[in-house]
Every structure is written in structure tokens, then in C-alpha cells.
N, C-alpha and C. Protein backbone atom coordinates (compact mmCIF):
# COMPACT_ATOMS: atom_id res chain seq x y z
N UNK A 1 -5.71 -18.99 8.03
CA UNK A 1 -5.44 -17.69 8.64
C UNK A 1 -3.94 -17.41 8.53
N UNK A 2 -3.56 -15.96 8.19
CA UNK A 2 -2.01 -15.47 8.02
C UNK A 2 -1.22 -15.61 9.89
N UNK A 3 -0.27 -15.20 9.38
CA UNK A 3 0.40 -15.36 11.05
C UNK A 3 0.07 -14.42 11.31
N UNK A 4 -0.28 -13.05 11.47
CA UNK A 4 -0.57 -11.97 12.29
C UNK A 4 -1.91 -12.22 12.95
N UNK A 5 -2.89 -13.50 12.87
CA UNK A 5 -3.79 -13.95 13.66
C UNK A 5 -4.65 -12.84 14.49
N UNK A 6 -5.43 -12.24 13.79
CA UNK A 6 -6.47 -10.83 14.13
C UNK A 6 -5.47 -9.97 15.00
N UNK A 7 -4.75 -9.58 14.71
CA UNK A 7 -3.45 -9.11 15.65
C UNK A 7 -3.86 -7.46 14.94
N UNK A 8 -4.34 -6.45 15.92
CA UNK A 8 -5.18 -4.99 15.52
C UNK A 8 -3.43 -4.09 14.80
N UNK A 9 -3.20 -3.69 13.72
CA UNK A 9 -2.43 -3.14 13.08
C UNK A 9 -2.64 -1.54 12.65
N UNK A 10 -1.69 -0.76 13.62
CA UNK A 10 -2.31 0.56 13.58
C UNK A 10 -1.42 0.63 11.97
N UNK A 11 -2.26 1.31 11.34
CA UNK A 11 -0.83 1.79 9.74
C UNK A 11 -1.10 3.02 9.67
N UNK A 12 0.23 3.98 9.67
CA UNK A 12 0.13 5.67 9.75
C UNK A 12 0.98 6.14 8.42
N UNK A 13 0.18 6.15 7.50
CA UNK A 13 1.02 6.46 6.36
C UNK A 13 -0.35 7.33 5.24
N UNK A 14 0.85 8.66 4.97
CA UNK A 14 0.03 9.55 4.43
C UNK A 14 -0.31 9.58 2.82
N UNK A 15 0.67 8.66 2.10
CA UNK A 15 0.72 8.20 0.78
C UNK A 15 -0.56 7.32 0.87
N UNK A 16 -1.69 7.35 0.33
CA UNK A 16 -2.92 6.53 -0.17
C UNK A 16 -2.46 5.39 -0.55
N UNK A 17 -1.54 5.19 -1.71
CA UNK A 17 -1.86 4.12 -2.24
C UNK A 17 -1.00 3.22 -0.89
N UNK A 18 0.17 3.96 -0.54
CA UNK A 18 1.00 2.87 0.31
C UNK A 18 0.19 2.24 1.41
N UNK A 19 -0.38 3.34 1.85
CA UNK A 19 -1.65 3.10 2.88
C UNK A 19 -2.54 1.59 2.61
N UNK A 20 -3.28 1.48 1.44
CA UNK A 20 -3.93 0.96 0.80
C UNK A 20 -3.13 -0.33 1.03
N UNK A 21 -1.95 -0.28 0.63
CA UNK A 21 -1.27 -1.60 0.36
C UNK A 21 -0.63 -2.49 1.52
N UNK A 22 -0.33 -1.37 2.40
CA UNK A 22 0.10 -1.95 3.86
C UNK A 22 -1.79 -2.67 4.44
N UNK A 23 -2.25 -1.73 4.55
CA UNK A 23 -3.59 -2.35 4.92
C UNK A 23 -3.63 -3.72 4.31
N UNK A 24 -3.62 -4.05 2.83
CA UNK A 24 -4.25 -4.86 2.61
C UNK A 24 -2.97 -6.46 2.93
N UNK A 25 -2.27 -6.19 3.24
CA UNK A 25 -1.28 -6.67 3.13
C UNK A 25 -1.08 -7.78 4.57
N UNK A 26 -1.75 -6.66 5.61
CA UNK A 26 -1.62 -6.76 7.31
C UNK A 26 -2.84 -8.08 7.21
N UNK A 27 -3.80 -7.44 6.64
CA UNK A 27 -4.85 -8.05 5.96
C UNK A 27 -4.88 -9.51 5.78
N UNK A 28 -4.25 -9.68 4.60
CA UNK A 28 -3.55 -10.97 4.24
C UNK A 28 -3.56 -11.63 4.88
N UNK A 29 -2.44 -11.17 6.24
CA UNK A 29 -1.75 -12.02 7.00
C UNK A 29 -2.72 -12.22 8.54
N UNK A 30 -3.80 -12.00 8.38
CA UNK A 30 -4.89 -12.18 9.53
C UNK A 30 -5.02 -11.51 10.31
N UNK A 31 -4.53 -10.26 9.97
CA UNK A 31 -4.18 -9.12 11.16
C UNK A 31 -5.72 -7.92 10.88
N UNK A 32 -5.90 -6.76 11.63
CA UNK A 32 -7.24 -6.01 11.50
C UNK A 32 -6.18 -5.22 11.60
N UNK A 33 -6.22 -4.83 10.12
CA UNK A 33 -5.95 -3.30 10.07
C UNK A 33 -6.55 -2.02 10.56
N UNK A 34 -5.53 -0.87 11.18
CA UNK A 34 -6.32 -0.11 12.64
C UNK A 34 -6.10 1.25 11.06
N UNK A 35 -6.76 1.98 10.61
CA UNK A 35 -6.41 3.03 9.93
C UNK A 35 -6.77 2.15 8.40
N UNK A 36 -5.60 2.53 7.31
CA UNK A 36 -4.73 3.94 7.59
C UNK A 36 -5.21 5.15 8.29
N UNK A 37 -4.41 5.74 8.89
CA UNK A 37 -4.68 6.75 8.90
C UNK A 37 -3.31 7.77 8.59
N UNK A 38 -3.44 9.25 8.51
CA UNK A 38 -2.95 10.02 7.87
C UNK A 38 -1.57 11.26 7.79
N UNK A 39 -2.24 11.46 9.45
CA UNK A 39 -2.04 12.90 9.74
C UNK A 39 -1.28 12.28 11.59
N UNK A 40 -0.72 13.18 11.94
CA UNK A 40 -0.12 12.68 13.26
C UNK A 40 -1.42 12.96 14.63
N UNK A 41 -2.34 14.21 13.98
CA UNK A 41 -3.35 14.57 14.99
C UNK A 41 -4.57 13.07 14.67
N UNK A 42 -4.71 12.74 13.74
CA UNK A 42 -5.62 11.16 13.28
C UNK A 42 -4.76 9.97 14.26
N UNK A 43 -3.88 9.97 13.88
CA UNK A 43 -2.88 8.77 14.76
C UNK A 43 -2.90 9.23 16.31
N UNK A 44 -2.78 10.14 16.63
CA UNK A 44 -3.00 10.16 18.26
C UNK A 44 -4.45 10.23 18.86
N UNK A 45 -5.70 10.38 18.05
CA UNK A 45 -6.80 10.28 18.43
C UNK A 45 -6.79 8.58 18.17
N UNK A 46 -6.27 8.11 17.39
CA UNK A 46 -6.47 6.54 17.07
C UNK A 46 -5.86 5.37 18.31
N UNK A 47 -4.53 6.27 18.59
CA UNK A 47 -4.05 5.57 19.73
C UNK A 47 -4.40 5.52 20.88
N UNK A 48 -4.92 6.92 21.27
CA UNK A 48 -6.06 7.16 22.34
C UNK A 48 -6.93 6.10 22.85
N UNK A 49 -8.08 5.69 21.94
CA UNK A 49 -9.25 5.24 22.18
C UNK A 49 -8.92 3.77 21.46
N UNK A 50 -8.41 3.30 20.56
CA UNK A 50 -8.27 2.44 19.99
C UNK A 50 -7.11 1.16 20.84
N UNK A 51 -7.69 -0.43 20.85
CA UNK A 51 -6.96 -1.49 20.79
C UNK A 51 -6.20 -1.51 20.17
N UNK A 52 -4.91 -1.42 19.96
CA UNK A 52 -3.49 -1.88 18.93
C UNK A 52 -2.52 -2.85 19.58
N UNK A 53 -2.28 -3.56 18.45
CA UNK A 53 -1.09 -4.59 18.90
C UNK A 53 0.31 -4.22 18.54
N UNK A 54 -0.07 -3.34 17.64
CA UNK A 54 1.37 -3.08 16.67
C UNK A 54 0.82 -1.99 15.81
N UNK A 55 2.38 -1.22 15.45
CA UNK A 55 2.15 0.25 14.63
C UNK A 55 3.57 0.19 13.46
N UNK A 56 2.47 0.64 12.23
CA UNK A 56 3.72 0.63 11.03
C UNK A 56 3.34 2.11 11.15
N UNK A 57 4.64 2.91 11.45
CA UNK A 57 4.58 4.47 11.17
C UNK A 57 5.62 5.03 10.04
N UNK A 58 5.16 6.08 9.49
CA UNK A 58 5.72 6.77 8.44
C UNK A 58 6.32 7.79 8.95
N UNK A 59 7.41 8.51 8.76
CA UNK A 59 7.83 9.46 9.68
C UNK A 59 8.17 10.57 8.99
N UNK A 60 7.36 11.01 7.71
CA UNK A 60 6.58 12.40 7.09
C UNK A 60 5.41 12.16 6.94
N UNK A 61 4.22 12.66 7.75
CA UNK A 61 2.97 12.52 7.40
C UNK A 61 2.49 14.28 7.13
N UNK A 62 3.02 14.26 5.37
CA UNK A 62 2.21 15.51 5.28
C UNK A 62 3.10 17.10 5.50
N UNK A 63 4.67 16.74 5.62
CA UNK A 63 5.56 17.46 5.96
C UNK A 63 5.46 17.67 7.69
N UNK A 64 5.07 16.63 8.26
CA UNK A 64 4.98 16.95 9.71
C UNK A 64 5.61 15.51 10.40
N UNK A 65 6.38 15.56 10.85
CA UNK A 65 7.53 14.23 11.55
C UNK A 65 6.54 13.35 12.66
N UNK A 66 6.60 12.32 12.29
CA UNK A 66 5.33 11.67 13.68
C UNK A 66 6.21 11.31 14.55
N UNK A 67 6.85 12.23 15.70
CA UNK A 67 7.29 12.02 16.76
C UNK A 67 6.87 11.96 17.64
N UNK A 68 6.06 12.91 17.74
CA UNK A 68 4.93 12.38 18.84
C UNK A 68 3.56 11.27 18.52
N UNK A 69 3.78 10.87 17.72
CA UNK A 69 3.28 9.34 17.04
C UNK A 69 3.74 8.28 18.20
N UNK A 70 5.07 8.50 17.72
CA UNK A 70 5.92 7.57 17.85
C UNK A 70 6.35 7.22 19.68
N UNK A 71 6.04 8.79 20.35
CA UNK A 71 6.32 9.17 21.90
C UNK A 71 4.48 8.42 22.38
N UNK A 72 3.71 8.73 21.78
CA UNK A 72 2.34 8.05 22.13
C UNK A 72 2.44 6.46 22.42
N UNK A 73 2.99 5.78 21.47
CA UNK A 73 3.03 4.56 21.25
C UNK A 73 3.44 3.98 21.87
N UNK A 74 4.91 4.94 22.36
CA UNK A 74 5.94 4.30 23.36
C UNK A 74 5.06 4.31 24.87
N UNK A 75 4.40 5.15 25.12
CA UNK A 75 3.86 5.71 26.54
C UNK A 75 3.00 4.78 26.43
N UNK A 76 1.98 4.21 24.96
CA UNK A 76 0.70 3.00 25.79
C UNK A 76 1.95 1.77 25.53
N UNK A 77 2.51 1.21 25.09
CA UNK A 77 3.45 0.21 25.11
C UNK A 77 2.87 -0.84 23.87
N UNK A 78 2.80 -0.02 22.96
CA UNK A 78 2.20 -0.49 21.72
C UNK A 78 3.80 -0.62 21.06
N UNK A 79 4.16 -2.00 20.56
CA UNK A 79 5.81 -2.38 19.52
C UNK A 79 4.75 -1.05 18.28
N UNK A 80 6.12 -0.62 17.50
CA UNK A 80 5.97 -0.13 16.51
C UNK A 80 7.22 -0.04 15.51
N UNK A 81 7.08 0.28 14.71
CA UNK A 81 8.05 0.33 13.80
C UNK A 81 8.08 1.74 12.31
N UNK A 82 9.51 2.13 12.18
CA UNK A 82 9.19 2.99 11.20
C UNK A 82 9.21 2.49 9.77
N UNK A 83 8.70 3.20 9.18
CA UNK A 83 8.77 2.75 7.52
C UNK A 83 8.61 3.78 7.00
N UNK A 84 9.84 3.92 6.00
CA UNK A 84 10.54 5.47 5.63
C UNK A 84 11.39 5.45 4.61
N UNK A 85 11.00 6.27 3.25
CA UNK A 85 11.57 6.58 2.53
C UNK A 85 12.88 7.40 2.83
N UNK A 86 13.01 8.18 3.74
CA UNK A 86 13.91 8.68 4.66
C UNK A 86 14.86 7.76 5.00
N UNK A 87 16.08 8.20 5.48
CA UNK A 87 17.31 7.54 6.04
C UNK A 87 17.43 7.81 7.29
N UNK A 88 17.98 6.58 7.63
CA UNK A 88 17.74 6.56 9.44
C UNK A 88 18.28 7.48 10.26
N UNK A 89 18.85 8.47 9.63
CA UNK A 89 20.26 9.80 9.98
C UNK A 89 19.35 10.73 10.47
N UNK A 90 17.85 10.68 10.03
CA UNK A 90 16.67 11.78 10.45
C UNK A 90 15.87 11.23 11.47
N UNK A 91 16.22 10.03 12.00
CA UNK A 91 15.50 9.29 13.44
C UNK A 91 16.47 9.95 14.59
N UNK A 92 15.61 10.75 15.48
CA UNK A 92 16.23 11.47 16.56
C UNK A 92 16.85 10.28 17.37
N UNK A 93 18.03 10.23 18.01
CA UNK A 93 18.61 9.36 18.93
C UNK A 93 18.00 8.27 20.09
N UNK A 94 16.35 9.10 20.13
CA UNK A 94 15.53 8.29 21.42
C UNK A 94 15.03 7.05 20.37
N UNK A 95 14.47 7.28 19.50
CA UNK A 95 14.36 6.34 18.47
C UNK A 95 15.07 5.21 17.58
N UNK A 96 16.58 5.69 17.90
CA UNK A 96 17.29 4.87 16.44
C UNK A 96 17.50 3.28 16.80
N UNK A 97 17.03 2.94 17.63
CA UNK A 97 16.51 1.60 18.08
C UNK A 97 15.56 0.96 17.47
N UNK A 98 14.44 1.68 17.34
CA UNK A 98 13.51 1.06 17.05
C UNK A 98 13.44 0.43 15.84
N UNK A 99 12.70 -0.58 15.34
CA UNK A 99 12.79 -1.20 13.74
C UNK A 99 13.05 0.17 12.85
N UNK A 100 13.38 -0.02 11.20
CA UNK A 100 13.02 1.03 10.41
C UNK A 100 13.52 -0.13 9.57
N UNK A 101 12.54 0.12 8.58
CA UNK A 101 12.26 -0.41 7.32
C UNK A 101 12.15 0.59 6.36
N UNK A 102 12.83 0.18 4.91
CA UNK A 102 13.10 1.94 3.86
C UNK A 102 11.82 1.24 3.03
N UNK A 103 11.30 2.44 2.47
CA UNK A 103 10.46 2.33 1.47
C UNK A 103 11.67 1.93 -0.33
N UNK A 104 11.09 1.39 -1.07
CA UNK A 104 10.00 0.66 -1.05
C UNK A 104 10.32 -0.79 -0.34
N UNK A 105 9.61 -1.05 0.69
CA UNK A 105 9.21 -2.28 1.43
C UNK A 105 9.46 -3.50 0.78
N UNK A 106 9.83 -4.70 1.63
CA UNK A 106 9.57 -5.78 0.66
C UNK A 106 8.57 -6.48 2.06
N UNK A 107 7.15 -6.64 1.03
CA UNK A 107 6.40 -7.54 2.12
C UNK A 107 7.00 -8.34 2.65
N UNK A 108 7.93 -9.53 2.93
CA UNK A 108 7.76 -10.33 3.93
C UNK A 108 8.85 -9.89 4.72
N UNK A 109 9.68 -8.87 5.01
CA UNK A 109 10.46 -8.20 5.70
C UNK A 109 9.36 -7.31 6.70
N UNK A 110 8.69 -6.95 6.47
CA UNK A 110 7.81 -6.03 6.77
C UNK A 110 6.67 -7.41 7.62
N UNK A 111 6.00 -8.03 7.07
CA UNK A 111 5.60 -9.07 7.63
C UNK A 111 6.30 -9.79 8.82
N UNK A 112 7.28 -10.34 8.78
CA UNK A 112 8.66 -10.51 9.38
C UNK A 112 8.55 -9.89 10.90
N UNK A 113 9.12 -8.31 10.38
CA UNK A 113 9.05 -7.27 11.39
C UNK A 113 8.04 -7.38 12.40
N UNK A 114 6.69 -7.15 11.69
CA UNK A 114 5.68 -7.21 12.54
C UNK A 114 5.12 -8.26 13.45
N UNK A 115 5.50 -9.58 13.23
CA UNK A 115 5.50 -10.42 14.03
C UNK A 115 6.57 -10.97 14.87
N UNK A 116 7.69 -10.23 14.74
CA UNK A 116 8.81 -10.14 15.40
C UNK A 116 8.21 -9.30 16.78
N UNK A 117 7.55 -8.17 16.60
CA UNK A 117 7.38 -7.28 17.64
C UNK A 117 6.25 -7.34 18.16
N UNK A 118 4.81 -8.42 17.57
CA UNK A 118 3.92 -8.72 18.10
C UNK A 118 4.21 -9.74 19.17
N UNK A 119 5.50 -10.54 19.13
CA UNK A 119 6.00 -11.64 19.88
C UNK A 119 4.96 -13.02 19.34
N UNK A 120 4.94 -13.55 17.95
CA UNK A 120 4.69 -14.57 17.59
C UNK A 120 5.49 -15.14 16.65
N UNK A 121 5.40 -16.43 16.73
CA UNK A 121 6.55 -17.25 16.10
C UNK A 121 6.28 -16.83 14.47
N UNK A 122 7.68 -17.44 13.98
CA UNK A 122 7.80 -17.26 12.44
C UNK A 122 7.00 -18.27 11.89
């Protein structure tokens, strides 16, 4: 079993293939990928009703900023993190704390991350 040990992985990213690849990736590492999903109205019905341990968010889904993604996440107390082709200069000030990771990703940074904020050892 990977270190993310069935650890539920919300992934909010509107690019397919990236989608695809973070999934399979979380995957890997023993984690249940929660999504992908797409759209910021998909991600807040997901966070809603759904178990999560952790959230990789994209912060253009579709020309629409997942801030209130990101304000959801914070309110159930789900760690999350951004992952963004974007520069961190476009993370509003309540945010610029939080992880951000640039596209393109390097898995075990990203791996890394996520078990950094799940609170399990390296």
C-alpha cells in the first residue's frame, strides 16, 4: 500500500487529462480518489455530502476562480492545496498561505504535499 493509505482525495481540476493523472497518481499512493471533478458548482456539491481527507484544487476551473472551493474546504476543515498553472500573485491574501504547487507538477512534491497536510509521516 502507497503512503496516502485509503486517505479520500478530493481532485478539482478542469483539464481531463490532468484530472486523469492526479487521480491516478493519488491512486498509486493508496489514497481514494474523491472526483475529478470539474466545475466549482461539482466541487461544492462534492464537499457537501462527501468524506474528504484532503483537496488538490485548481484555481481556473473553466474561467471561473474556485474561491469558494477553496472558502468550502476551509469551513468543513478539509487541508487542501492549490495546483496552478497560475502564479501565486492571483491567490487573494486569505489564501497565500495555503500550499500552491505550479503546474506542471512533479509527482512526489505533490505526493509530499499531500501527506504533509493529511498529517502522515514521510
Amino acid at each position: 500500500m502507497g503512503q496516502l493509505q485509503r486517505r479520500r482525495i478530493l481532485v478539482v481540476e478542469d483539464e481531463a487529462a490532468i484530472a486523469l493523472d492526479l487521480a491516478d497518481l493519488v491512486r498509486e499512493q493508496g489514497a481514494v480518489p474523491v472526483g475529478p471533478v470539474a466545475t466549482v458548482d461539482e466541487a461544492l456539491r462534492v464537499i457537501a455530502i462527501s468524506p474528504i481527507d484532503c483537496a488538490v484544487v485548481d484555481i481556473d476551473l473553466f474561467g471561473e476562480e474556485s474561491w469558494a472551493v477553496a472558502e468550502a474546504l476551509g469551513n468543513a476543515r478539509v487541508p487542501y492545496l492549490f495546483l496552478s498553472g497560475y502564479s501565486t500573485d492571483r491567490v487573494p491574501p486569505q489564501y497565500r498561505l495555503r500550499p500552491f504547487l505550479e503546474k506542471p507538477y512533479q509527482p512526489g512534491r505533490l505526493i509530499a504535499a499531500i501527506t504533509a497536510l493529511t498529517g502522515l509521516p514521510n
